[in-house]
N, C-alpha and C. Protein backbone atom coordinates (compact mmCIF):
# COMPACT_ATOMS: atom_id res chain seq x y z
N UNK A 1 -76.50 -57.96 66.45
CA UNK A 1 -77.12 -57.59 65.21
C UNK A 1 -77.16 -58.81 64.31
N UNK A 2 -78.52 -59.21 63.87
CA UNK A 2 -78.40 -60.13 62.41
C UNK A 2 -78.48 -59.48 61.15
N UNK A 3 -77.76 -60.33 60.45
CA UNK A 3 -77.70 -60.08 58.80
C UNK A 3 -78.80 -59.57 58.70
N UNK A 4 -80.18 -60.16 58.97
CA UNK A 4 -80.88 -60.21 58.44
C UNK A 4 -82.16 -59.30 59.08
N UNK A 5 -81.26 -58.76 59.59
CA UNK A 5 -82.04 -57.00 59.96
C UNK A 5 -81.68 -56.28 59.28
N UNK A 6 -80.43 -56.36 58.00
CA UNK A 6 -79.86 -55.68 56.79
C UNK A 6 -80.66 -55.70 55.73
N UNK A 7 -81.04 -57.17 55.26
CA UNK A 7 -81.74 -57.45 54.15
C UNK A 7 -82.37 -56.43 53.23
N UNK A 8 -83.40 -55.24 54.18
CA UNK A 8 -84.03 -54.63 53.31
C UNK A 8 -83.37 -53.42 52.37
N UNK A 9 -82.09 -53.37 53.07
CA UNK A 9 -81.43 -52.04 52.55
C UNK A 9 -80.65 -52.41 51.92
N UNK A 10 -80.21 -51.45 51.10
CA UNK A 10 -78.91 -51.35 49.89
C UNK A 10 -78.09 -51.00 50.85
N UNK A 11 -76.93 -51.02 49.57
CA UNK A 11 -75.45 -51.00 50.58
C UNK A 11 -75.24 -49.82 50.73
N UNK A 12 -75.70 -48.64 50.34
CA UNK A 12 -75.21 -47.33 50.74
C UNK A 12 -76.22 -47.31 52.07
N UNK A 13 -77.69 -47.71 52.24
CA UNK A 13 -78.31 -47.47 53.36
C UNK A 13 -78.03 -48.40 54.26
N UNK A 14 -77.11 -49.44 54.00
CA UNK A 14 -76.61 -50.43 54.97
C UNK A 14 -75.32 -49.79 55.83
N UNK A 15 -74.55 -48.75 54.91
CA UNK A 15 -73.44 -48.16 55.80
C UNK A 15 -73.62 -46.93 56.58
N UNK A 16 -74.35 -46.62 56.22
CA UNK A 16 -75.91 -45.32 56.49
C UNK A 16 -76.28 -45.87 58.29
N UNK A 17 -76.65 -47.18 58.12
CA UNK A 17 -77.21 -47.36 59.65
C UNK A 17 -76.00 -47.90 60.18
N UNK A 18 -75.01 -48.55 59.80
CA UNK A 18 -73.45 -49.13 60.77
C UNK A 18 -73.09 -47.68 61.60
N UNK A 19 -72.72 -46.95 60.68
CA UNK A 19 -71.96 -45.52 61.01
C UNK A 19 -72.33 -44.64 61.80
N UNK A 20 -74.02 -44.65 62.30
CA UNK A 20 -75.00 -44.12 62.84
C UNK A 20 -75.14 -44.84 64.35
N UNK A 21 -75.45 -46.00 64.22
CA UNK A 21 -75.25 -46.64 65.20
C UNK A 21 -73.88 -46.95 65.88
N UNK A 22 -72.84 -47.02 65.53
CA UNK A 22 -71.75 -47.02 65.50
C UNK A 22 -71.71 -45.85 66.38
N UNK A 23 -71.66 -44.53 66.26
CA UNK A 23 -71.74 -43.75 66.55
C UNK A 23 -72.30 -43.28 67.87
N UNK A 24 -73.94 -44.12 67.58
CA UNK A 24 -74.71 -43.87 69.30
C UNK A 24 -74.01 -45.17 69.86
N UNK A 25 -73.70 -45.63 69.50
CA UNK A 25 -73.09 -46.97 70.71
C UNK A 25 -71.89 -45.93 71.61
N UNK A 26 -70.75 -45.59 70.30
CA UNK A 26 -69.54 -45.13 71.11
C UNK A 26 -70.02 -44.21 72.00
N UNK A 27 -70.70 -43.16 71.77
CA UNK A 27 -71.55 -42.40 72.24
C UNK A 27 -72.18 -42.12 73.66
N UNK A 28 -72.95 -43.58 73.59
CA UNK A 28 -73.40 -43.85 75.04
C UNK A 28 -72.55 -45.13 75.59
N UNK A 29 -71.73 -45.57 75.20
CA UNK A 29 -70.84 -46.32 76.11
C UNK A 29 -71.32 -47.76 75.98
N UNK A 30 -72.18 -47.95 74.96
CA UNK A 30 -72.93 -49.35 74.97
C UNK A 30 -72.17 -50.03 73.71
N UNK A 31 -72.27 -51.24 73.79
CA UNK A 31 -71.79 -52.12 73.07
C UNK A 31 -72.57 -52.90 72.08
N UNK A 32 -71.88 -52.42 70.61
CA UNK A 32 -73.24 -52.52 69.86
C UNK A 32 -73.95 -54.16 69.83
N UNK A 33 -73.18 -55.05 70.17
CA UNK A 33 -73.53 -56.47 70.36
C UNK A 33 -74.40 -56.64 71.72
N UNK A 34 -74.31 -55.59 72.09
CA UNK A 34 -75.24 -55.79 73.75
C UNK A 34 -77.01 -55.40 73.38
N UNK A 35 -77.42 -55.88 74.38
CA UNK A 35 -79.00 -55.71 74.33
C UNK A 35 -79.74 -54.00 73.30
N UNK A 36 -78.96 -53.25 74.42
CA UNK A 36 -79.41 -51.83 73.75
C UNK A 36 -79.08 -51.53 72.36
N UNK A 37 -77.15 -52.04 71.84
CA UNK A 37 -76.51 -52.09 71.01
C UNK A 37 -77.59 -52.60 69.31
N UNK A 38 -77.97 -53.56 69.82
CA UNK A 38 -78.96 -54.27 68.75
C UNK A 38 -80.41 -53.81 68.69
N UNK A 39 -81.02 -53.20 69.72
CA UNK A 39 -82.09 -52.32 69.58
C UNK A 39 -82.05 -51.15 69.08
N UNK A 40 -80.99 -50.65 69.50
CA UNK A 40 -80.20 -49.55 68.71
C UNK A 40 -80.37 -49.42 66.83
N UNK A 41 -79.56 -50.66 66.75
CA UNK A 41 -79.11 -50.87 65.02
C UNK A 41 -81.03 -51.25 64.16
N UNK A 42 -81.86 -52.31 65.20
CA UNK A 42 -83.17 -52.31 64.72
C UNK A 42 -84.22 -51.18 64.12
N UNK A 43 -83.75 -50.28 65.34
CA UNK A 43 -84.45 -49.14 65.37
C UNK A 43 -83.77 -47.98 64.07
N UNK A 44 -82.68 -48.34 64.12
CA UNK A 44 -81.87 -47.30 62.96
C UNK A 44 -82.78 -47.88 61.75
N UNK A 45 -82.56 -49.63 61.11
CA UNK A 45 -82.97 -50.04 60.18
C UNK A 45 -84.44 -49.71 59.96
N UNK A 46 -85.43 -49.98 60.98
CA UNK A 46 -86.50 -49.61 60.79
C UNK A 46 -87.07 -47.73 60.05
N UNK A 47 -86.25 -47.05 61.20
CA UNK A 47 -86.32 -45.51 60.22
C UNK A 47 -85.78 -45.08 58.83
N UNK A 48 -84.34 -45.77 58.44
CA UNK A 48 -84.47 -45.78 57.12
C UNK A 48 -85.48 -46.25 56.23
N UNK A 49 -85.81 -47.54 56.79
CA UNK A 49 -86.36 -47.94 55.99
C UNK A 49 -88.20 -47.27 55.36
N UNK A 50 -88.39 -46.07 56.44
CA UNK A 50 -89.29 -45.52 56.66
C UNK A 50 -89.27 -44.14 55.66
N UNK A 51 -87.69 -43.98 55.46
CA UNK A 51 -87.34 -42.76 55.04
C UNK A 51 -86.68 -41.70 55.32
N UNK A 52 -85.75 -42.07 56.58
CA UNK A 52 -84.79 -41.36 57.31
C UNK A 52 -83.27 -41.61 56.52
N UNK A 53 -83.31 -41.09 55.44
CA UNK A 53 -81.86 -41.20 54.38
C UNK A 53 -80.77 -40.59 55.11
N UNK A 54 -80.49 -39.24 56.08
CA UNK A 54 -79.50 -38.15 56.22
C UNK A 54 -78.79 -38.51 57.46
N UNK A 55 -77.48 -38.86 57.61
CA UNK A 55 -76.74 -38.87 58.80
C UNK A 55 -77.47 -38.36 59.95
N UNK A 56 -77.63 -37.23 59.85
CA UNK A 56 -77.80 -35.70 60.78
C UNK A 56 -79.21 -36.58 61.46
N UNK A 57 -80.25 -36.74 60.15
CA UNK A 57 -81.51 -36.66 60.48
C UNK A 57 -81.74 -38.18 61.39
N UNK A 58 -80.87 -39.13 60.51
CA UNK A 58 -81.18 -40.60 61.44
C UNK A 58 -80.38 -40.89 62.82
N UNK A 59 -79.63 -40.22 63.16
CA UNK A 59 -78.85 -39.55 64.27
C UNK A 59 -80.00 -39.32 65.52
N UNK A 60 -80.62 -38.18 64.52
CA UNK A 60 -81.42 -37.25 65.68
C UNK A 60 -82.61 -38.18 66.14
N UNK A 61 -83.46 -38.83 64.77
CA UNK A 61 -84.29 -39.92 65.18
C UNK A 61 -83.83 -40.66 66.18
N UNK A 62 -83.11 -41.69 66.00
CA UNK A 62 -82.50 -42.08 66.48
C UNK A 62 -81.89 -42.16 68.15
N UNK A 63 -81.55 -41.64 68.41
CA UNK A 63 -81.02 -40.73 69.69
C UNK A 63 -82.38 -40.36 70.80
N UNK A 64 -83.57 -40.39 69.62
CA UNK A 64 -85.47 -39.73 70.29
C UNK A 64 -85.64 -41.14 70.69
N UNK A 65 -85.20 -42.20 69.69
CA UNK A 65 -86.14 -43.29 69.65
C UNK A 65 -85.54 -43.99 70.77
N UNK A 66 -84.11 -44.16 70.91
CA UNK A 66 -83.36 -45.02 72.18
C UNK A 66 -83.80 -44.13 73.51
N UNK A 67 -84.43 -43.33 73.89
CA UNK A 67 -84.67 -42.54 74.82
C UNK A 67 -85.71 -42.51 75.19
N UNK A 68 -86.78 -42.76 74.34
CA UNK A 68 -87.67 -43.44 74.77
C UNK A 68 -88.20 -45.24 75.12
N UNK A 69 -87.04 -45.89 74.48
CA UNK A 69 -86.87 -46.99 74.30
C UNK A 69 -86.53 -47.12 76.14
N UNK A 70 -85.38 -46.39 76.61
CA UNK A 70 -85.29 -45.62 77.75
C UNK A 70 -86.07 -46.28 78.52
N UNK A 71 -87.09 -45.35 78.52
CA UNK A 71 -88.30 -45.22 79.83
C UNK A 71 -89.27 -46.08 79.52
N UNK A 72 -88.87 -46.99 78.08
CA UNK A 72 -89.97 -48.35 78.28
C UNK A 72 -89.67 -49.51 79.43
N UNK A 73 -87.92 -49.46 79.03
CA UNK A 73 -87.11 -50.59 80.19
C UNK A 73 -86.11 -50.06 80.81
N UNK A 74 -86.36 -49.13 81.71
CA UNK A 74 -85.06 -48.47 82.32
C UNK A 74 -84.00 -49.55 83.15
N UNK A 75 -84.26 -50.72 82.90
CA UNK A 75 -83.06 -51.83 83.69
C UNK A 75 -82.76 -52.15 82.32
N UNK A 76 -82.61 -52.41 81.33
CA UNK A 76 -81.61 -52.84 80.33
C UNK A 76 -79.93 -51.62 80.30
């Protein structure tokens, strides 16, 4: 993850996507510094930043979006 995939968010929507991702990493066993790990946290930043404010809701995004992310590169 870079800083500077943070930039656009405030600090409440900055702990908003750690905790979330955090979460799908432990989750699926991936390491958030690993390939998926950081596509992961991109993809979180990008939906807030879209308008996905709610644990629950950027979770569920979230979780759609790495799953299809999935079946774009099923060898990562």
């Amino acid at each position: 993850m870079s800083l500077l995939d943070l930039l656009p968010l405030n600090e409440n929507e900055i702990e908003l996507v750690t905790t979330v991702v955090r979460q799908w990493c432990e989750d699926h066993r991936v390491l958030i510094e690993s390939g998926r790990g950081r596509v992961a946290m991109t993809t979180a930043v990008g939906l807030v930043i879209s308008g996905d404010h709610s644990p629950e809701g950027l979770a569920e995004a979230l979780g759609s979006c790495m799953r299809i992310e999935q079946y774009k590169r099923p060898t990562d």
